[in-house]
Each structure stands twice: as C-alpha cells, then as structure tokens.
N, C-alpha and C. Protein backbone atom coordinates (compact mmCIF):
# COMPACT_ATOMS: atom_id res chain seq x y z
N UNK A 1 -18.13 -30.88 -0.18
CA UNK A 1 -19.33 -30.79 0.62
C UNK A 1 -20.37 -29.98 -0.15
N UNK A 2 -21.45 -30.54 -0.27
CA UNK A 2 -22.55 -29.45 -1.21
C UNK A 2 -23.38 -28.72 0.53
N UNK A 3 -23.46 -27.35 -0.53
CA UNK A 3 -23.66 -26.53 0.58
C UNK A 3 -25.94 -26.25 -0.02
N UNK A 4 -26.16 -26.02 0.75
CA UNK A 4 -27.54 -24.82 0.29
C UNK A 4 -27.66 -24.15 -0.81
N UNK A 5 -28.17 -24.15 -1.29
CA UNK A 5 -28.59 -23.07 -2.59
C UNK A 5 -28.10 -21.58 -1.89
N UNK A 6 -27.43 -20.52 -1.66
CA UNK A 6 -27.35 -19.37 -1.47
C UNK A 6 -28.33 -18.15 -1.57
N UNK A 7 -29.09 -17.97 -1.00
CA UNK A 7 -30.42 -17.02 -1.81
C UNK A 7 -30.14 -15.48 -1.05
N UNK A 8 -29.44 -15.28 -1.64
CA UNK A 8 -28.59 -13.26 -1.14
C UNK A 8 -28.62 -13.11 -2.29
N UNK A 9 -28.63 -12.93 -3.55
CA UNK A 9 -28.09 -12.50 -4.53
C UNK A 9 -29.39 -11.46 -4.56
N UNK A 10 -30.44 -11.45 -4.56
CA UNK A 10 -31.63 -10.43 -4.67
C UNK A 10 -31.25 -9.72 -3.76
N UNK A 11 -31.38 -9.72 -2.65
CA UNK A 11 -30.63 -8.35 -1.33
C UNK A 11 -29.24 -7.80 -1.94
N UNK A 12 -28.99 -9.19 -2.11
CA UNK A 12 -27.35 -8.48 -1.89
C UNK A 12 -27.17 -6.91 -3.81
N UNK A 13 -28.14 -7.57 -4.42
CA UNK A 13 -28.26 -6.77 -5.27
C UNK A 13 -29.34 -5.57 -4.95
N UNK A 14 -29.53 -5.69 -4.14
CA UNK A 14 -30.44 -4.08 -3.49
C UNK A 14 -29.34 -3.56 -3.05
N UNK A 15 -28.77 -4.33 -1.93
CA UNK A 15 -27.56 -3.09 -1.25
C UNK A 15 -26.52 -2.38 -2.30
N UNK A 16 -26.11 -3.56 -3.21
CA UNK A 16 -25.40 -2.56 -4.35
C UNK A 16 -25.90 -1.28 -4.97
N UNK A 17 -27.40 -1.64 -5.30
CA UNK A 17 -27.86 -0.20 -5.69
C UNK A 17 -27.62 1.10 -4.70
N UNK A 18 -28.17 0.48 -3.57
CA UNK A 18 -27.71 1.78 -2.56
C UNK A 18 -26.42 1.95 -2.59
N UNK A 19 -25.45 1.40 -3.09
CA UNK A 19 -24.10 2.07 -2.94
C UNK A 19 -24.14 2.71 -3.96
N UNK A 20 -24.60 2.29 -5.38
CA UNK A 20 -24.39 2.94 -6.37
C UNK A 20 -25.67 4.46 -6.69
N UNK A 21 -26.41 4.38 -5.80
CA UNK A 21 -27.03 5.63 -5.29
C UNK A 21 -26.46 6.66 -4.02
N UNK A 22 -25.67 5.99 -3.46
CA UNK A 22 -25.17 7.05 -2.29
C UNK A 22 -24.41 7.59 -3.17
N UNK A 23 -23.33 7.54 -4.32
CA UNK A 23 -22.58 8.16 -4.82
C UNK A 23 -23.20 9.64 -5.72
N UNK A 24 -24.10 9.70 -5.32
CA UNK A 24 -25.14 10.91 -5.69
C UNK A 24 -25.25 11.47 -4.86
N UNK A 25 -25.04 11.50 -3.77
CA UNK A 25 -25.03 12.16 -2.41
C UNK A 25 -23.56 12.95 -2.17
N UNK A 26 -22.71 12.00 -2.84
CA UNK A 26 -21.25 12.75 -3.16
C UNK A 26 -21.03 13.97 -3.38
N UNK A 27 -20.57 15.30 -3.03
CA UNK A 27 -20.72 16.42 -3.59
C UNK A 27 -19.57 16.18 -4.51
N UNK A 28 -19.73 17.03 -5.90
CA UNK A 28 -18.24 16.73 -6.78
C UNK A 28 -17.15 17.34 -5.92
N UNK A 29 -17.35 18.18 -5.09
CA UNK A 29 -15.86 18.26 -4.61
C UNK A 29 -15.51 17.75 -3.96
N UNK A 30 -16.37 16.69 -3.31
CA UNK A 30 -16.15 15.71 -1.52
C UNK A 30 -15.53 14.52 -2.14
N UNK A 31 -15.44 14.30 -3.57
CA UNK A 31 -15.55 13.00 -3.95
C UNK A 31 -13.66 12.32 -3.79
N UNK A 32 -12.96 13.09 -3.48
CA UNK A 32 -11.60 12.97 -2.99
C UNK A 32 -11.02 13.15 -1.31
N UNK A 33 -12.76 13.64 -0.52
CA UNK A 33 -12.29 13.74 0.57
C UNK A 33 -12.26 12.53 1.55
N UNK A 34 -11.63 12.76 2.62
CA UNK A 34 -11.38 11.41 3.45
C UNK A 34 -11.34 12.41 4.90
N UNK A 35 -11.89 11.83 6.23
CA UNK A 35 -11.99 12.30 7.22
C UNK A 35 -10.50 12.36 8.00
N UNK A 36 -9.66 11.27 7.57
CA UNK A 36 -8.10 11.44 8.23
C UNK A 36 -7.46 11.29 6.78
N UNK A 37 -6.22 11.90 6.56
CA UNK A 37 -4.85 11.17 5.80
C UNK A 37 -5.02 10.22 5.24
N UNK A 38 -4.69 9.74 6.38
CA UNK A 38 -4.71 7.61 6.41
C UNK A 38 -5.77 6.83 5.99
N UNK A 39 -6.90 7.52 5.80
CA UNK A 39 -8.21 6.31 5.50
C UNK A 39 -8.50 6.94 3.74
N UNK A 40 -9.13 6.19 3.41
CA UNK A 40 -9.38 6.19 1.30
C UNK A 40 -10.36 7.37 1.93
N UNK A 41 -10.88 7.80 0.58
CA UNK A 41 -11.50 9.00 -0.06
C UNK A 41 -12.73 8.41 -0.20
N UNK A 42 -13.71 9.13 -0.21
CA UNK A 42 -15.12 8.33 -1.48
C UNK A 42 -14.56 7.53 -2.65
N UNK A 43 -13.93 7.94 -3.38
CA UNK A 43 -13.31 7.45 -4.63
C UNK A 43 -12.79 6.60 -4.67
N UNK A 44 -11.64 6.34 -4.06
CA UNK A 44 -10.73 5.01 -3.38
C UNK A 44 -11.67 3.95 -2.67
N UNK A 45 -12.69 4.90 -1.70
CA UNK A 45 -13.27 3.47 -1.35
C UNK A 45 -13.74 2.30 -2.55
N UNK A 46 -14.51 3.31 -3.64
CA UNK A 46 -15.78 2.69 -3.92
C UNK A 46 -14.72 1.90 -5.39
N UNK A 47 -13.75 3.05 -5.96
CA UNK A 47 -12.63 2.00 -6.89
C UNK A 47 -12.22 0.37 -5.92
N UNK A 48 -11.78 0.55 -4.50
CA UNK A 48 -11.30 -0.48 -4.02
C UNK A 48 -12.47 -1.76 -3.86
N UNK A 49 -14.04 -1.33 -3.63
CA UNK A 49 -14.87 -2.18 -3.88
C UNK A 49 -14.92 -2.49 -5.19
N UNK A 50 -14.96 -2.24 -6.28
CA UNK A 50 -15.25 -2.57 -7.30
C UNK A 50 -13.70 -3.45 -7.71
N UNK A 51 -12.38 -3.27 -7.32
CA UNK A 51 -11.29 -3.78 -8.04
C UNK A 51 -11.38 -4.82 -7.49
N UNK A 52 -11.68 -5.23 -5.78
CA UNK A 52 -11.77 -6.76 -4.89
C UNK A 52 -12.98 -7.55 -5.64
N UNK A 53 -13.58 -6.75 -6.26
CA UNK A 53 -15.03 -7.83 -6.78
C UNK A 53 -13.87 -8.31 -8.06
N UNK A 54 -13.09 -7.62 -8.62
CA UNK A 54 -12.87 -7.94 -10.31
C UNK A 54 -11.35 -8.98 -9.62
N UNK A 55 -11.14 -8.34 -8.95
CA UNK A 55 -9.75 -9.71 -8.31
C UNK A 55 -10.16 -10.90 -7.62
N UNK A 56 -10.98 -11.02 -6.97
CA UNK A 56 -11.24 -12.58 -6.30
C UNK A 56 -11.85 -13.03 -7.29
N UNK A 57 -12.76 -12.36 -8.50
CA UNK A 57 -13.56 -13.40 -9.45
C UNK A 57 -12.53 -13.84 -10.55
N UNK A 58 -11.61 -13.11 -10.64
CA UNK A 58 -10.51 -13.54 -11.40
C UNK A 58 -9.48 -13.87 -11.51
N UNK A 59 -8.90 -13.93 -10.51
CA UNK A 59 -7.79 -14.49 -10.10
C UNK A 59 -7.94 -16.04 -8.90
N UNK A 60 -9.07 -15.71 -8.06
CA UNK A 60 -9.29 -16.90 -7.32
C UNK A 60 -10.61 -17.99 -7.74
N UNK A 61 -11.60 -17.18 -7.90
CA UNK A 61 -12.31 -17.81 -9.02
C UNK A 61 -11.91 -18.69 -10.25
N UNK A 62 -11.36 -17.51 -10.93
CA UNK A 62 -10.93 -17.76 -12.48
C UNK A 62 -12.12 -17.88 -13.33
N UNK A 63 -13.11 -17.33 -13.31
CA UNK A 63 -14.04 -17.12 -14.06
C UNK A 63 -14.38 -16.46 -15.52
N UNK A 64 -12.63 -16.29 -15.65
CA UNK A 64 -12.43 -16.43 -17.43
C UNK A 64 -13.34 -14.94 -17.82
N UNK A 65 -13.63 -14.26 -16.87
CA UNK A 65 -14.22 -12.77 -17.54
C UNK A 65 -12.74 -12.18 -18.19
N UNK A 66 -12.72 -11.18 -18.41
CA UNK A 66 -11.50 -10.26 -19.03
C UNK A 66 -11.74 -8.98 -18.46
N UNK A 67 -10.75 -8.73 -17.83
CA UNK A 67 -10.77 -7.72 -16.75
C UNK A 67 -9.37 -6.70 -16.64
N UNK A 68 -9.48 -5.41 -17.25
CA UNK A 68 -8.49 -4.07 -16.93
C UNK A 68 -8.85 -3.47 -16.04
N UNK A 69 -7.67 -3.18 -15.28
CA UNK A 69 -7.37 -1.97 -14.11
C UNK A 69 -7.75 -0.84 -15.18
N UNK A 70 -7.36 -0.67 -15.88
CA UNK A 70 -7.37 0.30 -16.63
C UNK A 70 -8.95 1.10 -17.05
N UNK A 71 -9.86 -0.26 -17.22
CA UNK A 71 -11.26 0.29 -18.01
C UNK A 71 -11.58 0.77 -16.43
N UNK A 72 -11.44 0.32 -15.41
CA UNK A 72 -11.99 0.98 -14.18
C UNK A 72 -11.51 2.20 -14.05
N UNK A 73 -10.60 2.18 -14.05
CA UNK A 73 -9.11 3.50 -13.74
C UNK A 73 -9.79 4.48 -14.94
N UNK A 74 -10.16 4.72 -16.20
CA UNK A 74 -10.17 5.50 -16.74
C UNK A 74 -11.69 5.89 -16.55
N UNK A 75 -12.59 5.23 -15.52
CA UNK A 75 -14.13 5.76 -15.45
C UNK A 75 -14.17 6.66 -14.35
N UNK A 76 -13.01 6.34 -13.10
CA UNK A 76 -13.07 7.06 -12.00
C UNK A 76 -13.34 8.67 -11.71
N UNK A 77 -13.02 9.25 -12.66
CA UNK A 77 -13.29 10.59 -12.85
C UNK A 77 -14.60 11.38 -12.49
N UNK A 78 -15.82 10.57 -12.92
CA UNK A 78 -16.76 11.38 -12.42
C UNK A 78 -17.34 10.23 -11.88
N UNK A 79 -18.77 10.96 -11.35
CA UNK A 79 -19.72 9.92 -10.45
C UNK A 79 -20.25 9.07 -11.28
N UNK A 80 -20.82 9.57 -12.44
CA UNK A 80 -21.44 8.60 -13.37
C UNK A 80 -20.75 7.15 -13.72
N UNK A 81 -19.07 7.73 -13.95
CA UNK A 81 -18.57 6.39 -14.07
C UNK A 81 -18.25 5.31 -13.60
N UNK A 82 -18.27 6.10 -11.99
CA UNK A 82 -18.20 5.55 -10.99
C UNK A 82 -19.37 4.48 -10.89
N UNK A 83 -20.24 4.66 -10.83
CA UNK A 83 -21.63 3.97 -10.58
C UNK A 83 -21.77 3.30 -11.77
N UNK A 84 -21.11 3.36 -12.80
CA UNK A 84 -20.86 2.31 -13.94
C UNK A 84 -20.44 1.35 -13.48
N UNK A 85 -19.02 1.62 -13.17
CA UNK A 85 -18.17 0.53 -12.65
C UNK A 85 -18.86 -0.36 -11.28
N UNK A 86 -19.34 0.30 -10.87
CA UNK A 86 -19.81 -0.45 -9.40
C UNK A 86 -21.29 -1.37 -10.41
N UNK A 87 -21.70 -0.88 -11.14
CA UNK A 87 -22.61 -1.86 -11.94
C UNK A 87 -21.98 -3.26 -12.56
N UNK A 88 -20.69 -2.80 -13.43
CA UNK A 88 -20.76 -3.68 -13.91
C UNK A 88 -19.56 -4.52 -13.09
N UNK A 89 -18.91 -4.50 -12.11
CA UNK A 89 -18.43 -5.65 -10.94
C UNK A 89 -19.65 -6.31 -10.15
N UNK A 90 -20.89 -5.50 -9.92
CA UNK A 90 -21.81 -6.47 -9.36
C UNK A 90 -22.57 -7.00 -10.38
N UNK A 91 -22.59 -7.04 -11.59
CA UNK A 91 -23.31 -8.31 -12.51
C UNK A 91 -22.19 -9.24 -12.38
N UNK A 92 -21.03 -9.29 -12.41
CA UNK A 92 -19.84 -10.40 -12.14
C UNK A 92 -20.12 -10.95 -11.06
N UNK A 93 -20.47 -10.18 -10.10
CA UNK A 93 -20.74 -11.35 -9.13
C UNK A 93 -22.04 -11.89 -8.77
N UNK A 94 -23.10 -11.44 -9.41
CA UNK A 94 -24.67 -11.88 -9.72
C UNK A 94 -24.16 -13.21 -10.55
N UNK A 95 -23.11 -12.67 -11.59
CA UNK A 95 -23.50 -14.18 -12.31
C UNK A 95 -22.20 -15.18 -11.48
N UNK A 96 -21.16 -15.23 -10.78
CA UNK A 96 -20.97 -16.29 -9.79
C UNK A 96 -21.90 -16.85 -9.15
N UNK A 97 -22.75 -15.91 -8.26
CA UNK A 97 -23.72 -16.29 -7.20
C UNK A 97 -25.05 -17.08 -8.31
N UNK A 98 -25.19 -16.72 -9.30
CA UNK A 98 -26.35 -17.18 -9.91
C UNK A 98 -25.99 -18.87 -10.62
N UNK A 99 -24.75 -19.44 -10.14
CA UNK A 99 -24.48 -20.89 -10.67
C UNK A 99 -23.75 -21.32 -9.51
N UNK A 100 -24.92 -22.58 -9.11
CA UNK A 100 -24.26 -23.31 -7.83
C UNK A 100 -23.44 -24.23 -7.93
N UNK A 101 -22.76 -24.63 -8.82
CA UNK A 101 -21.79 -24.97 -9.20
C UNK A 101 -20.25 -24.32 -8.45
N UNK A 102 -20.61 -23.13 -8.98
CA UNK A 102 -19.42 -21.75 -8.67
C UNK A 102 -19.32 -21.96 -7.30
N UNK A 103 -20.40 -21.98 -6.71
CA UNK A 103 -20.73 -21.97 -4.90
C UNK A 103 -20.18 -23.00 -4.46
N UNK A 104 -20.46 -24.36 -4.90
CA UNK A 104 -19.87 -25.70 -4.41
C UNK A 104 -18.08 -25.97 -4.60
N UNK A 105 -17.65 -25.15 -5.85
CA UNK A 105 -16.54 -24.89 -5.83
C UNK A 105 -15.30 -25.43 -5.22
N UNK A 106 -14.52 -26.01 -4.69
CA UNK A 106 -12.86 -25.18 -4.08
C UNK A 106 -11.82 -24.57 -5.00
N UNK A 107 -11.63 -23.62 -4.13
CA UNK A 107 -10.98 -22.70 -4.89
C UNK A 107 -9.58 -22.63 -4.12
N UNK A 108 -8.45 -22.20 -4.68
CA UNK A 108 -7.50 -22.31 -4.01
C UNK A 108 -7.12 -20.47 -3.76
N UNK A 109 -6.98 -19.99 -2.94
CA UNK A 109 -6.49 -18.78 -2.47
C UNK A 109 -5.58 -18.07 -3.35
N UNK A 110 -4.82 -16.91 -2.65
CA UNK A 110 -3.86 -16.13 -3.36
C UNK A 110 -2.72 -16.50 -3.56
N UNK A 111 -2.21 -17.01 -2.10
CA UNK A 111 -1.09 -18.06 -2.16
C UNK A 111 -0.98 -19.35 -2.08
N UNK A 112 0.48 -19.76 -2.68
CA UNK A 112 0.40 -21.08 -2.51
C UNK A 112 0.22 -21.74 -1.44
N UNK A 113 0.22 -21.00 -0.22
CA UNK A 113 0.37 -21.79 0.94
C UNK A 113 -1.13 -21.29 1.74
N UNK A 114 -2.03 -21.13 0.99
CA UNK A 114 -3.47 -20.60 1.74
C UNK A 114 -4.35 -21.88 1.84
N UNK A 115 -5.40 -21.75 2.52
CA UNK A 115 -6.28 -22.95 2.57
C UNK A 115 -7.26 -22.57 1.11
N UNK A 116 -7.62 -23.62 0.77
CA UNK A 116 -8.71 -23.92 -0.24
C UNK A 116 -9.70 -23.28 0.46
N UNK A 117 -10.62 -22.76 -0.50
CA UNK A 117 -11.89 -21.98 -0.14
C UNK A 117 -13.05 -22.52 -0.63
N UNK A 118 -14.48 -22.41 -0.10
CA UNK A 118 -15.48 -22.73 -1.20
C UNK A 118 -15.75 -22.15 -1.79
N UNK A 119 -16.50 -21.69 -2.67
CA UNK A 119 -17.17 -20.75 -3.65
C UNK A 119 -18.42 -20.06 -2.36
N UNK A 120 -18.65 -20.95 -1.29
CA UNK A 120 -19.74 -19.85 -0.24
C UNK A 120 -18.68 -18.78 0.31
N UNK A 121 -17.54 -19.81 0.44
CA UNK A 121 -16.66 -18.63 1.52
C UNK A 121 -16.46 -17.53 0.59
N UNK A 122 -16.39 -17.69 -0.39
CA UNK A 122 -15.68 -16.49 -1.69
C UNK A 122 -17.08 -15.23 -1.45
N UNK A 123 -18.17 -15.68 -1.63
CA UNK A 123 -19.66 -15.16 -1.78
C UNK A 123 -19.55 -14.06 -0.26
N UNK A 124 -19.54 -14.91 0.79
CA UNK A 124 -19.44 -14.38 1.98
C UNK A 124 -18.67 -13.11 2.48
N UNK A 125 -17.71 -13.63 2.21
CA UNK A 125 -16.29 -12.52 2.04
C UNK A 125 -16.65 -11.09 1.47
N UNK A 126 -17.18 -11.52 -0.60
CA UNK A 126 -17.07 -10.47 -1.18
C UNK A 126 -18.55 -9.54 -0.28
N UNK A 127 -19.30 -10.26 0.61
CA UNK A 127 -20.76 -9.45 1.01
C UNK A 127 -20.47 -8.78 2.04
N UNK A 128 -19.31 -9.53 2.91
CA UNK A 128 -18.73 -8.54 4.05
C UNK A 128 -17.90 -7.46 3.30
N UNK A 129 -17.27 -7.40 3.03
CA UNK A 129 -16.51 -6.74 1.71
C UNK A 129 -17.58 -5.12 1.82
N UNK A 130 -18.69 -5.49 1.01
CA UNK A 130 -19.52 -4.76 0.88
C UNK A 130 -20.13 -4.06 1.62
N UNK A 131 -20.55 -4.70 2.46
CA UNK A 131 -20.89 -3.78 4.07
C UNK A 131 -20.07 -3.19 4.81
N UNK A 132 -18.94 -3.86 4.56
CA UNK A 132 -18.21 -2.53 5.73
C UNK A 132 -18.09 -1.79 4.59
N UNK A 133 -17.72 -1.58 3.44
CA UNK A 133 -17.61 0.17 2.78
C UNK A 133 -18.49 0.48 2.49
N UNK A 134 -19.85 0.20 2.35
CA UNK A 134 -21.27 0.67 2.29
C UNK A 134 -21.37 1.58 3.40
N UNK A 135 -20.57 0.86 4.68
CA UNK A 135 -20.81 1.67 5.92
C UNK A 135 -20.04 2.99 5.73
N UNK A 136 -18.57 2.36 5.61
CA UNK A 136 -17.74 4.02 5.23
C UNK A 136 -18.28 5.24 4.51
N UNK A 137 -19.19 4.40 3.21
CA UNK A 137 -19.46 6.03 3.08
C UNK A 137 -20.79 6.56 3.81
N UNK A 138 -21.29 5.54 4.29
CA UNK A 138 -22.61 6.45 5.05
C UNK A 138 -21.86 7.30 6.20
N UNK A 139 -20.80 6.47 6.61
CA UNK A 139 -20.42 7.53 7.97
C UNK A 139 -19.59 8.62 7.50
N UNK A 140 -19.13 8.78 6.00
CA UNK A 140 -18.25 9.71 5.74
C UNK A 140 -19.59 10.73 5.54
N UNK A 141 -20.71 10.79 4.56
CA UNK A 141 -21.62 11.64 4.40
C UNK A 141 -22.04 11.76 5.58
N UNK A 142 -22.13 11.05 6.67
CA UNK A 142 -22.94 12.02 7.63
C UNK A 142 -21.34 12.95 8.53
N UNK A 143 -20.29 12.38 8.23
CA UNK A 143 -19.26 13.53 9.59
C UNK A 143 -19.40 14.69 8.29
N UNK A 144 -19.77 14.88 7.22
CA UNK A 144 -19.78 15.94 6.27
C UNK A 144 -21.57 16.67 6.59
N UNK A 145 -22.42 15.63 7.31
CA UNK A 145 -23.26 16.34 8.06
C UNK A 145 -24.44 16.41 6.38
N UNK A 146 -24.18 15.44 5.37
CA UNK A 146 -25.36 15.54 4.61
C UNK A 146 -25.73 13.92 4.69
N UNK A 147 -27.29 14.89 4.39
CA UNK A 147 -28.45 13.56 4.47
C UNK A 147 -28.28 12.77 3.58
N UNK A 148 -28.78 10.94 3.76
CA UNK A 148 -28.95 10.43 2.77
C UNK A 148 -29.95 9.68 3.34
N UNK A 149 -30.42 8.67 2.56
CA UNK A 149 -31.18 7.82 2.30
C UNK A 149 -31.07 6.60 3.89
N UNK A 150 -31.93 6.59 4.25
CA UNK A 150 -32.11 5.37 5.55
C UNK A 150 -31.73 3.90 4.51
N UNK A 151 -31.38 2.54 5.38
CA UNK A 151 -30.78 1.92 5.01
C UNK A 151 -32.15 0.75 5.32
N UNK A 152 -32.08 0.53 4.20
CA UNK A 152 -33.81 -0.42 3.98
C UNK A 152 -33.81 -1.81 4.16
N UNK A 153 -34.37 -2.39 4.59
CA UNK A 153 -34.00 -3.60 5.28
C UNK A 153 -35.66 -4.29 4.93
N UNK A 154 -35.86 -5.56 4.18
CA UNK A 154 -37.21 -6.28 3.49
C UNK A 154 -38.04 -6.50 5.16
C-alpha cells in the first residue's frame, strides 16, 4: 500500500533537540537519579532512547548502518556524550524518514511469528518512543523542582 509522503521529520527533529537540551538541565549528580527503584535514571532513560532508535533501524529495518552497544556505552559518562549519542541515533532516523521508499517498506518484526510492519508503523512507533521519555525527563526535572524550558509547539 503506498502511504503519504510523511512530513514529521522537521518537528520531529526539533523535539530531539529539546531532549538533547534538557540534558543540560541535568545536574551532574542527578544524572543517575530516578524518583522510585524501579523506574530508569536520566541516564538509562536517554541510553534506552538512543539504543531503540539503533535496534529497530537495524535489526528490523536493516538499514546496513554499523552499530556498537559499545560506542554508546562508552559515551554515557558525561552529558556531553550523552547528547552526542542522542545526535547521532536521530540522524539515523532523519535519514530512514528522509527516503520514502524506507516508509513504503514491509518490514518483518522481531519475531518470527510477528506481523509485518510498514516503514510508517516503524516511524510512528520510534516518535511515540520519543515522547513518552521526552516526558519522563521533564517530569523527573520538575519532582527535583528545577526549571526547564516550556515545550514549544509551531
């Protein structure tokens, strides 16, 4: 089925910046904290956004990038690298979203027994993806009671 041209990739590349600017809002010592036990850290969140962008484009995709746990894993340390990494998983998925080809797609899932996907559903996913932990850390900086940046909307 050919779908629409997709036209998020300009927003959807604003909201990344704001994620990769809230991590400046991080205090270096908050950057391991988490409001319960049970829920990720700043750190964990924003590693777990960046590793789901580098696993669905490469493993369900297959978009033939070349991709280590490792080059992520060894940036996590400070904020700077952090906001590296969150850079360079959203040019990976600028350049999916930027060939409609990729979009028109089927893709077959994780398992063998999953439904085929399109390349919109893949797009969709990774943008919900994004918003709910965009949200986590706004709500983690504010139960820590510091300001950030209002959430900008065209």
């Amino acid at each position: 089925m050919n779908y629409a041209k997709l036209d998020i990739a300009e927003q959807w590349g604003r909201m990344n910046d704001s994620i990769v600017a809230l991590v400046d809002y991080i205090p270096e010592d908050k950057l391991d904290w988490s409001p319960r036990e049970d829920l990720w850290n700043f750190r964990g969140t924003l590693a777990h956004l960046t590793f789901v962008r580098h696993n669905w484009l490469g493993n369900v995709v297959k978009d033939g990038e070349p991709f280590e746990n490792t080059d992520v894993v060894s940036k996590l340390g400070t904020k700077a690298g952090i906001q590296d990494v969150l850079r360079a998983s959203w040019a990976r998925v600028e350049r999916f979203l930027s060939e409609q080809q990729h979009l028109d797609e089927i893709y077959q899932g994780f398992g063998d027994g999953d439904d085929p996907l399109s390349g919109h559903w893949v797009a969709f996913h990774l943008l919900e993806h994004d918003l709910h932990h965009r949200s986590d850390i706004f709500h983690y900086l504010a139960l820590l009671e510091i300001e950030h940046p209002e959430v900008g909307t065209p």
